[in-house]
C-alpha atoms as a PDB file:
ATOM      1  CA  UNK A   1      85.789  32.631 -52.406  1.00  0.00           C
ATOM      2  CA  UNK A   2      87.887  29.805 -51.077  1.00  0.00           C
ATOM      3  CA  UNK A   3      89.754  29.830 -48.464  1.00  0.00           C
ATOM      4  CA  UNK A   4      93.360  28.191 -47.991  1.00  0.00           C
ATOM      5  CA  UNK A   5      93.680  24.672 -47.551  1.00  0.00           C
ATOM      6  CA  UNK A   6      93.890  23.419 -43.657  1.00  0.00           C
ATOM      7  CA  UNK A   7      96.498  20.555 -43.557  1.00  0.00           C
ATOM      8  CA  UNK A   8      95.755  18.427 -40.913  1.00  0.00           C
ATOM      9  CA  UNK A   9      97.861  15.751 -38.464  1.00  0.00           C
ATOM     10  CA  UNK A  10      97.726  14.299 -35.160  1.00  0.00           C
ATOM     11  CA  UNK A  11      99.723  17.385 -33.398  1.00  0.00           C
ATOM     12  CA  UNK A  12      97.347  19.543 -34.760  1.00  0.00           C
ATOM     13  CA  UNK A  13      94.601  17.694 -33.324  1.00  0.00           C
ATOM     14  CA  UNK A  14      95.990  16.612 -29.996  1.00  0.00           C
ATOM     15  CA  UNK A  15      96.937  20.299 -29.330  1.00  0.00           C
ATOM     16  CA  UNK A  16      93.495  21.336 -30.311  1.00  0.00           C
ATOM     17  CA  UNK A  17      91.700  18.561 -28.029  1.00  0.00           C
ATOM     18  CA  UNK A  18      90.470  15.981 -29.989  1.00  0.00           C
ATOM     19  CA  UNK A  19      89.345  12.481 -28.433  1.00  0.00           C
ATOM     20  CA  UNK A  20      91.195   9.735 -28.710  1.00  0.00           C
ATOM     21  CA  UNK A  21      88.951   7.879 -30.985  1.00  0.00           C
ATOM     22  CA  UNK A  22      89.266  10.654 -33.719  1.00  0.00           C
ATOM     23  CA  UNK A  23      93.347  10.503 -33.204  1.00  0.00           C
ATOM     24  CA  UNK A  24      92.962   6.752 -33.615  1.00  0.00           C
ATOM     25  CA  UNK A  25      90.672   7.303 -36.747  1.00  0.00           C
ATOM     26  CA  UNK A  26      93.618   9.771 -38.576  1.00  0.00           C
ATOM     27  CA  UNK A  27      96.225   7.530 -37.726  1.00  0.00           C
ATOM     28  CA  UNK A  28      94.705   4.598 -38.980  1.00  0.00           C
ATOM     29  CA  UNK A  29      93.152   6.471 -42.291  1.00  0.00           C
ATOM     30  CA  UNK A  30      95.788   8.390 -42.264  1.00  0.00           C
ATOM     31  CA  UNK A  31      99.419   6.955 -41.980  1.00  0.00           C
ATOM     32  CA  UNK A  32     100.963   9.878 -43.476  1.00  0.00           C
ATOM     33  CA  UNK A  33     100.223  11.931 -40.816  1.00  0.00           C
ATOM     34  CA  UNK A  34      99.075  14.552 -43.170  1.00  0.00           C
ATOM     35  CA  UNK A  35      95.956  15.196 -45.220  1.00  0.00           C
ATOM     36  CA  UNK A  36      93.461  18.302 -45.926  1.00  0.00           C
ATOM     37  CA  UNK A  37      90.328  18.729 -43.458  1.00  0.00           C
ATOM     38  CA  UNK A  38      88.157  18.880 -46.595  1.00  0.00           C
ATOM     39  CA  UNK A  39      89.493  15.534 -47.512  1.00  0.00           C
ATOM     40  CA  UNK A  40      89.053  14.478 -43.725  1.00  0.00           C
ATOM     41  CA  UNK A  41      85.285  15.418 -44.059  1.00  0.00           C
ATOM     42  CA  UNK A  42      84.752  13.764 -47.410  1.00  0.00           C
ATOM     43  CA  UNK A  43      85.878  10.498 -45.708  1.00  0.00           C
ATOM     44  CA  UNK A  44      83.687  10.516 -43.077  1.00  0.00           C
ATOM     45  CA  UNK A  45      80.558  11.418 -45.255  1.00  0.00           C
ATOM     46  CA  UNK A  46      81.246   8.356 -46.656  1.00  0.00           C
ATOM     47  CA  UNK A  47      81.930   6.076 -43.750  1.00  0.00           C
ATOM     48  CA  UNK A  48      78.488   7.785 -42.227  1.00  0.00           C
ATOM     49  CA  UNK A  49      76.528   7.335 -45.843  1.00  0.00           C
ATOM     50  CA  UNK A  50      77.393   3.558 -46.189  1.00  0.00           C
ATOM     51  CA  UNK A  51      77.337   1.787 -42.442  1.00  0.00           C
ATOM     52  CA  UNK A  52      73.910   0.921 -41.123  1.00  0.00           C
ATOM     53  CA  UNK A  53      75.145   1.043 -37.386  1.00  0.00           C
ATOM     54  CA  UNK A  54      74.237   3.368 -35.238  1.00  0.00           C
ATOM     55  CA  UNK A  55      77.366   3.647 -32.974  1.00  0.00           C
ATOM     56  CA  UNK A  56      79.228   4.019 -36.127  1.00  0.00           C
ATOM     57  CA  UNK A  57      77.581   6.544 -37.343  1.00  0.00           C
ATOM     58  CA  UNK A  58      76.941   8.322 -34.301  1.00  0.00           C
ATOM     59  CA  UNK A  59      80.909   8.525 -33.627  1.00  0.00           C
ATOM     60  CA  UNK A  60      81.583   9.659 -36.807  1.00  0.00           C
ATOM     61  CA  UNK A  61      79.220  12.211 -36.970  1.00  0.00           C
ATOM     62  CA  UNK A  62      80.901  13.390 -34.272  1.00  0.00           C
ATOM     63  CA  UNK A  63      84.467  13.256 -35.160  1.00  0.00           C
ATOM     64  CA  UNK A  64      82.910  15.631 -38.215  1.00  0.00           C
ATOM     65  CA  UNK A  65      81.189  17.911 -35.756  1.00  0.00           C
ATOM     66  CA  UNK A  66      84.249  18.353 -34.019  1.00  0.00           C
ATOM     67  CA  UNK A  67      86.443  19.226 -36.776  1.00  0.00           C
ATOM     68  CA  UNK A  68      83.640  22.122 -38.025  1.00  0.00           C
ATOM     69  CA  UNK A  69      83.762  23.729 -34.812  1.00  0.00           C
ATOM     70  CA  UNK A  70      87.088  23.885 -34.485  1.00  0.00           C
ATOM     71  CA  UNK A  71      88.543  25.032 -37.842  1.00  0.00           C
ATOM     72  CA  UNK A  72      87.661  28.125 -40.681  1.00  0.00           C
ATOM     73  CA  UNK A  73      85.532  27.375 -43.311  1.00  0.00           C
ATOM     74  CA  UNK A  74      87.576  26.643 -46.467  1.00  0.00           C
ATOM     75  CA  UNK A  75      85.470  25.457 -49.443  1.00  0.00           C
ATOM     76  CA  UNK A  76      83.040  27.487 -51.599  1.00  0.00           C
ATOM     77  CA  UNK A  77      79.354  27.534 -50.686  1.00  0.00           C
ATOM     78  CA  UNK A  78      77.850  24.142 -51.753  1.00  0.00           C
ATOM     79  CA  UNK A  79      74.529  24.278 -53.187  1.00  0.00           C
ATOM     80  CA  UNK A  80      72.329  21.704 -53.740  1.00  0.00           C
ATOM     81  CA  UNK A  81      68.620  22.112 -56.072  1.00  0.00           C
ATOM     82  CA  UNK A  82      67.641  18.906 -54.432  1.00  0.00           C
ATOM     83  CA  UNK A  83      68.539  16.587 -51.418  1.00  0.00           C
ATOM     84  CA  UNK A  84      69.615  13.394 -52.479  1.00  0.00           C
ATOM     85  CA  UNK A  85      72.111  12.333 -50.540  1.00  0.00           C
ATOM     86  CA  UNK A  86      71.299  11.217 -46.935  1.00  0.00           C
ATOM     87  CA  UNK A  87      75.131  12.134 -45.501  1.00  0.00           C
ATOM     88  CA  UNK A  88      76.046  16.086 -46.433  1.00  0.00           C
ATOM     89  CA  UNK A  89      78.863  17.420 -44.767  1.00  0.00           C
ATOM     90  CA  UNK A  90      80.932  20.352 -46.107  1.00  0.00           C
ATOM     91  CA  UNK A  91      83.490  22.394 -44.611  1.00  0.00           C
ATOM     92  CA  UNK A  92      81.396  25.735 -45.979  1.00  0.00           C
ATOM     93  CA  UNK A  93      77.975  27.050 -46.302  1.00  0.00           C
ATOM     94  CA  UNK A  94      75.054  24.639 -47.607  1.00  0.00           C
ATOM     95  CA  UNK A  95      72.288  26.315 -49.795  1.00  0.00           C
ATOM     96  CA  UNK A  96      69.686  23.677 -50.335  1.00  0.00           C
ATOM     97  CA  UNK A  97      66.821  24.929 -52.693  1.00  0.00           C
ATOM     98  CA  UNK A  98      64.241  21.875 -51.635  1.00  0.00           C
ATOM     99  CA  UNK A  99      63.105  20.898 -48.573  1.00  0.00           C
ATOM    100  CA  UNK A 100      64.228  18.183 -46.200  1.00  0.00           C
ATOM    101  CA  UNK A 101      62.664  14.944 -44.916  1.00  0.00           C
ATOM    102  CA  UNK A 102      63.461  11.561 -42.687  1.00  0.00           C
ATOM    103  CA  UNK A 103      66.755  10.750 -41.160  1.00  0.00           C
ATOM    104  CA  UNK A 104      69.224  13.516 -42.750  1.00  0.00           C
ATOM    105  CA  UNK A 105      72.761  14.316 -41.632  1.00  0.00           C
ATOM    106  CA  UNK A 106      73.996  17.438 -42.502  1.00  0.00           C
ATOM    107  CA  UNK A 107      76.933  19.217 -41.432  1.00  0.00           C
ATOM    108  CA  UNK A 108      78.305  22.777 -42.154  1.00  0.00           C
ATOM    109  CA  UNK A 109      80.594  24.949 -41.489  1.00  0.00           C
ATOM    110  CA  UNK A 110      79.160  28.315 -42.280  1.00  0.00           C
ATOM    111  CA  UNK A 111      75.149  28.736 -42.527  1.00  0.00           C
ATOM    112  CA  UNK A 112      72.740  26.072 -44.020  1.00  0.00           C
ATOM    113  CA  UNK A 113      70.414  27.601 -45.750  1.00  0.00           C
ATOM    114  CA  UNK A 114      66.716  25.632 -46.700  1.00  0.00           C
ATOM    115  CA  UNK A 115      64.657  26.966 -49.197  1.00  0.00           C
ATOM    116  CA  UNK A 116      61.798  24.562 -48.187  1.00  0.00           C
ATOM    117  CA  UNK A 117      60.323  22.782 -44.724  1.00  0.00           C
ATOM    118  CA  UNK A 118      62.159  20.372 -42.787  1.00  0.00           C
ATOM    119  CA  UNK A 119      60.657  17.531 -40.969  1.00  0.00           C
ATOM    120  CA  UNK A 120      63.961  15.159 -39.725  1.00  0.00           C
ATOM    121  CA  UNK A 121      63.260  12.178 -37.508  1.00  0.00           C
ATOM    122  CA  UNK A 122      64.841   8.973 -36.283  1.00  0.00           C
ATOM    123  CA  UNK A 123      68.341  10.051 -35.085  1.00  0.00           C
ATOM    124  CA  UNK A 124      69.178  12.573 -37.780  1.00  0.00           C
ATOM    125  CA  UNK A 125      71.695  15.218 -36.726  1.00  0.00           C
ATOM    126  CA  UNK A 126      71.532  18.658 -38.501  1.00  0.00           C
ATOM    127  CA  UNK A 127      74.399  20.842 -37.519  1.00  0.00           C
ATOM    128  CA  UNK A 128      75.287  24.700 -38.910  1.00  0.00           C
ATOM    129  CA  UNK A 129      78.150  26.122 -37.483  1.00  0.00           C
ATOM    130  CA  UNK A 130      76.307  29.915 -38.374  1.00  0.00           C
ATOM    131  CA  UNK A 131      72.553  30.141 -38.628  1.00  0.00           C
ATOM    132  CA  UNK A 132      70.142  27.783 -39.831  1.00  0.00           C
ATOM    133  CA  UNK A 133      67.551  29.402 -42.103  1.00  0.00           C
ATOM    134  CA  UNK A 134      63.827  27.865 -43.409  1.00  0.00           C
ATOM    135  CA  UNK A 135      60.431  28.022 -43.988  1.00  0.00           C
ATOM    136  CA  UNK A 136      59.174  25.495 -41.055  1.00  0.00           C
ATOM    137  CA  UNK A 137      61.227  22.870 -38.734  1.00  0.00           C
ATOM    138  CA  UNK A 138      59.644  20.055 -37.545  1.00  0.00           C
ATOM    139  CA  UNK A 139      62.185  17.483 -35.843  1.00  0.00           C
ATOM    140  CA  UNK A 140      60.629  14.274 -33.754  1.00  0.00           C
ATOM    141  CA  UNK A 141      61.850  11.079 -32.369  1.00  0.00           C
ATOM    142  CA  UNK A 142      65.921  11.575 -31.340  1.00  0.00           C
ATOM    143  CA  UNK A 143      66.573  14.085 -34.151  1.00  0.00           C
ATOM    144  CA  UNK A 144      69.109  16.979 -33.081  1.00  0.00           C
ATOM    145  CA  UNK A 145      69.364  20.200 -34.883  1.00  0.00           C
ATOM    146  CA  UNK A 146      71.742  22.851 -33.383  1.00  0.00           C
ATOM    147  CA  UNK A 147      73.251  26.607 -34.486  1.00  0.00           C
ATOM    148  CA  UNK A 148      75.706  28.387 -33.319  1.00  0.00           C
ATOM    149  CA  UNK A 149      73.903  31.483 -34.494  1.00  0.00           C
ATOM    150  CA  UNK A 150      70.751  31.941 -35.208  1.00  0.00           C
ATOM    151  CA  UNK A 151      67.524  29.611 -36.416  1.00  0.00           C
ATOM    152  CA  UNK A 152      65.182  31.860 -38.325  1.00  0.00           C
ATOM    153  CA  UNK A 153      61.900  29.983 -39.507  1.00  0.00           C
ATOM    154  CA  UNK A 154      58.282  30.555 -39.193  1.00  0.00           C
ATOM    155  CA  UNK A 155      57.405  27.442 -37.438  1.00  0.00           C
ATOM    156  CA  UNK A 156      59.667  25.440 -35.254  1.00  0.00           C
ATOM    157  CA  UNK A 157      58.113  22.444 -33.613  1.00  0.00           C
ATOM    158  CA  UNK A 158      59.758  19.361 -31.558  1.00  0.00           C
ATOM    159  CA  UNK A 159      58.113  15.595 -31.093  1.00  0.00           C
ATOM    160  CA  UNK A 160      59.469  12.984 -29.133  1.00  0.00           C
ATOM    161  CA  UNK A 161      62.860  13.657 -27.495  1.00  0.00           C
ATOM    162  CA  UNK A 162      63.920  15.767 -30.336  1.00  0.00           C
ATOM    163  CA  UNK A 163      66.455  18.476 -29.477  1.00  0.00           C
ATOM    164  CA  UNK A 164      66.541  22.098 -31.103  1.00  0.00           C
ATOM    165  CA  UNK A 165      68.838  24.529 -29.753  1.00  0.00           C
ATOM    166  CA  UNK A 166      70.305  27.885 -30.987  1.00  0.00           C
ATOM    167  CA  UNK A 167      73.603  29.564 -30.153  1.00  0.00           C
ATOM    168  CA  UNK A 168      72.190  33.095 -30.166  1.00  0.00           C
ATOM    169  CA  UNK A 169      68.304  33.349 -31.477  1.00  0.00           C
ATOM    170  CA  UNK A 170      65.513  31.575 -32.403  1.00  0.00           C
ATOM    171  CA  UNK A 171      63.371  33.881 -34.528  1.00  0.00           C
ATOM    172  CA  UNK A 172      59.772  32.674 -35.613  1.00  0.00           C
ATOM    173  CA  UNK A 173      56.106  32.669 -35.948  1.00  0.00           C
ATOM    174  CA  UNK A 174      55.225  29.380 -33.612  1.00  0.00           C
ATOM    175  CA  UNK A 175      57.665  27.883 -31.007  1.00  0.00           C
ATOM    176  CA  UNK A 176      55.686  24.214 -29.993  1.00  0.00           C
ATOM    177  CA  UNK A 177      57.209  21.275 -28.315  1.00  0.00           C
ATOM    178  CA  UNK A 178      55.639  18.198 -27.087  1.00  0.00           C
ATOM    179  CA  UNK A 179      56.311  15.075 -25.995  1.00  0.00           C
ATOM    180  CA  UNK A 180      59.787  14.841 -23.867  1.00  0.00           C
ATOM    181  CA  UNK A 181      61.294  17.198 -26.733  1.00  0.00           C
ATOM    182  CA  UNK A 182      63.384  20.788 -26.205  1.00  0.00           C
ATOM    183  CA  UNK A 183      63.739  23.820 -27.084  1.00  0.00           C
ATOM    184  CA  UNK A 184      66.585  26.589 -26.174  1.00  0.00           C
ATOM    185  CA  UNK A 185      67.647  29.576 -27.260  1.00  0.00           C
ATOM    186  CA  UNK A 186      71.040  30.726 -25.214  1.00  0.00           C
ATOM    187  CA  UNK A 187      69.982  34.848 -25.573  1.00  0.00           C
ATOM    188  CA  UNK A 188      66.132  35.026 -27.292  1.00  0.00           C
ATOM    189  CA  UNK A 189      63.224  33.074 -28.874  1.00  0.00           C
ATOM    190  CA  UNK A 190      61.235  35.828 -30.404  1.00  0.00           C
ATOM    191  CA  UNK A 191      58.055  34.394 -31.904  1.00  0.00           C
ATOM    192  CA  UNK A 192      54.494  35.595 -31.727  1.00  0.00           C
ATOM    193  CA  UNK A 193      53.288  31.878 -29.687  1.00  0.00           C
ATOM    194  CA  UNK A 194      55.408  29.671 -27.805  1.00  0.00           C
ATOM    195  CA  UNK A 195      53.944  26.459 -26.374  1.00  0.00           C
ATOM    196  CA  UNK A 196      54.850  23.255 -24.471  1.00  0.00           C
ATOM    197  CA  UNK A 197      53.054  20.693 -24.000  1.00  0.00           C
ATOM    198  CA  UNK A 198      53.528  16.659 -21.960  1.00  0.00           C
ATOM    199  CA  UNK A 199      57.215  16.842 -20.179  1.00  0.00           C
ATOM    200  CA  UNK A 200      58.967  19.374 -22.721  1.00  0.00           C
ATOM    201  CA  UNK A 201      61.658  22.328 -21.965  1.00  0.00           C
ATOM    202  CA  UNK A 202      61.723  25.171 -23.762  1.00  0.00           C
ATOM    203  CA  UNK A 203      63.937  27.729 -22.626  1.00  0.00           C
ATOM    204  CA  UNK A 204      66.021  31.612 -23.482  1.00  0.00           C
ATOM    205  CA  UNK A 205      67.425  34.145 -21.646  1.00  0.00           C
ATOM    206  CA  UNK A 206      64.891  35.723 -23.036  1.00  0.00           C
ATOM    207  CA  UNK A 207      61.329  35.257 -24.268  1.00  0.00           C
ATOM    208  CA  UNK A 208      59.651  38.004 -26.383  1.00  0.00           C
ATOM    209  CA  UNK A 209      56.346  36.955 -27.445  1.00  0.00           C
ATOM    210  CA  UNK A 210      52.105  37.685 -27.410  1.00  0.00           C
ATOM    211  CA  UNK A 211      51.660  34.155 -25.994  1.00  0.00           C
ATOM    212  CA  UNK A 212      53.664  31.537 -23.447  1.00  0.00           C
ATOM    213  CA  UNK A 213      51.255  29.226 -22.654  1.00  0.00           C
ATOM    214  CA  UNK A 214      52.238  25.806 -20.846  1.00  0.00           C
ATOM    215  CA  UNK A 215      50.646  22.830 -20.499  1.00  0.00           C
ATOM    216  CA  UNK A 216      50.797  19.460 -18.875  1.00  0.00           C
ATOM    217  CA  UNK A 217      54.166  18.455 -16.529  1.00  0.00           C
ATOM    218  CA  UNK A 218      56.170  20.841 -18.921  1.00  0.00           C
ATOM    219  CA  UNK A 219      58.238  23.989 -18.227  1.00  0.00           C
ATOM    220  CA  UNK A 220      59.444  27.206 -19.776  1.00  0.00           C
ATOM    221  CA  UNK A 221      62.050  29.400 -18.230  1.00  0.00           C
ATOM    222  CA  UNK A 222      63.943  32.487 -19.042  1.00  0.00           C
ATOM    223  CA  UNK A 223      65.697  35.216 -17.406  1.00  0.00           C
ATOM    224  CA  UNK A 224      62.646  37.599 -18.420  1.00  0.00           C
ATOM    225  CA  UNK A 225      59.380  36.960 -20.333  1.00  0.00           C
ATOM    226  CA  UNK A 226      57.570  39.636 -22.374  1.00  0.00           C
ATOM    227  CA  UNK A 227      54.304  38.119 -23.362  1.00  0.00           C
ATOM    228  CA  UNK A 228      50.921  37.081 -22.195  1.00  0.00           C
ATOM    229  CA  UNK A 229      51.132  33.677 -19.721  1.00  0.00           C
ATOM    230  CA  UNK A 230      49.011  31.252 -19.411  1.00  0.00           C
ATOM    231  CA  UNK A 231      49.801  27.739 -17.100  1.00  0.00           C
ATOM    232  CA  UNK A 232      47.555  24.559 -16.869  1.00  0.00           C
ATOM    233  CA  UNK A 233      48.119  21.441 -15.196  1.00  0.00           C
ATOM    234  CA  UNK A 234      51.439  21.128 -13.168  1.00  0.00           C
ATOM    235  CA  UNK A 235      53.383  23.139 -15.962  1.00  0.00           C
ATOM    236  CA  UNK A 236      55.703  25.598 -14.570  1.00  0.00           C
ATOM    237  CA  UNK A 237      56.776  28.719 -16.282  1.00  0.00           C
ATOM    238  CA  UNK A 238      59.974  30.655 -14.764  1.00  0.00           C
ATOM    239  CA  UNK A 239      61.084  34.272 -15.046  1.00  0.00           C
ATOM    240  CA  UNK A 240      60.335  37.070 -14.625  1.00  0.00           C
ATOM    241  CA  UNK A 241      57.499  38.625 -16.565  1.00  0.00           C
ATOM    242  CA  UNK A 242      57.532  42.774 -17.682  1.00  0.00           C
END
């Protein structure tokens, strides 16, 4: 069901801490000092689908960010039987029934919900202000993908200086990062391996698995580690084990 309308203006979003680039961005868009947040987000979907630059983008994705994680949900679930847009954001849940692939910017404010894999790359930002839920996620290069819930997949893997992070859980088969990438969990990564490899973080209060194994200059830490260790190279693995 919907929810009410949120009415927007720059009181609102002073007194709720907003920067002063997203106060100069409603003004400007915005002279009535007035306008609906799902309107808001429409806007900058747009602004973020059609500009090539990457400090435009990168601002904007962040004024939407903002705005998701600090106001209720108030549209209907949105659900998509194929990605085709390369800019989603949507101030509900997002129920895609394909997978996703290359530089993808999705936003939601509720749980986004992949029936496929997801391989993301370049500097693509995927953002679920619930859980994130999927058959596999693969993110390289710069790509961010954050919940401020839980991720639930059956493979989770990082490349490059790729960043996945969950609020509460990560629940899955394989945990693997390589490269400079990382991993965190802020309470538990529950998986069956979890592996790091080159100069890669991954990190929980707590790790329940069979196997941590670390390899190379990386490191995994945790408050407490339930699982079978292994360490080569100058990896480093903190916690303590039971």
């Amino acid at each position: 069901m919907q929810e009410k309308e949120i009415f927007l203006s720059l009181d609102i979003l002073a007194e709720m801490g907003a920067s002063e680039k997203l106060l100069e961005f409603f003004k400007k868009k915005y002279p009535n000092d007035s306008a609906p947040i799902s309107e808001v987000l429409s806007d900058l979907q747009k602004v973020v689908s059609t500009t090539t630059e990457y400090i435009v983008y990168s601002d904007y994705i962040g004024y939407a960010g903002w705005l998701i994680l600090h106001f209720p949900p108030t549209q209907e679930a949105l659900v998509l039987n194929e990605l085709t847009e390369k800019v989603i954001i949507h101030n509900g849940n997002i129920d895609i029934k394909s997978g996703i692939y290359g530089e993808r910017f999705i936003i939601g404010n509720g749980d986004v919900n992949i029936k496929g894999g997801v391989y993301v790359a370049s500097y693509a930002y995927i953002l679920a202000n619930g859980n994130i839920n999927a058959i596999k996620i693969t993110a390289d290069h710069h790509a961010k993908i954050s919940a401020k819930g839980n991720i639930d997949v059956k493979n989770i893997t990082a490349y490059g200086e790729a960043a996945i992070s969950a609020a509460e859980t990560i629940d899955a088969k394989n945990v693997k990062a390589y490269d400079h990438s990382g991993i965190l969990a802020n309470k538990t990564i529950d998986a069956k391996n979890v592996k790091a490899y080159g100069d890669t973080r991954i990190s929980a209060e707590t790790i329940d698995a069979k196997n941590v194994k670390a390899y190379d200059q990386s490191g995994i830490l945790a408050v407490t580690i339930d699982a079978k260790i292994s360490v080569n190279g100058q990896a480093r693995i903190h916690g303590e084990v039971i």
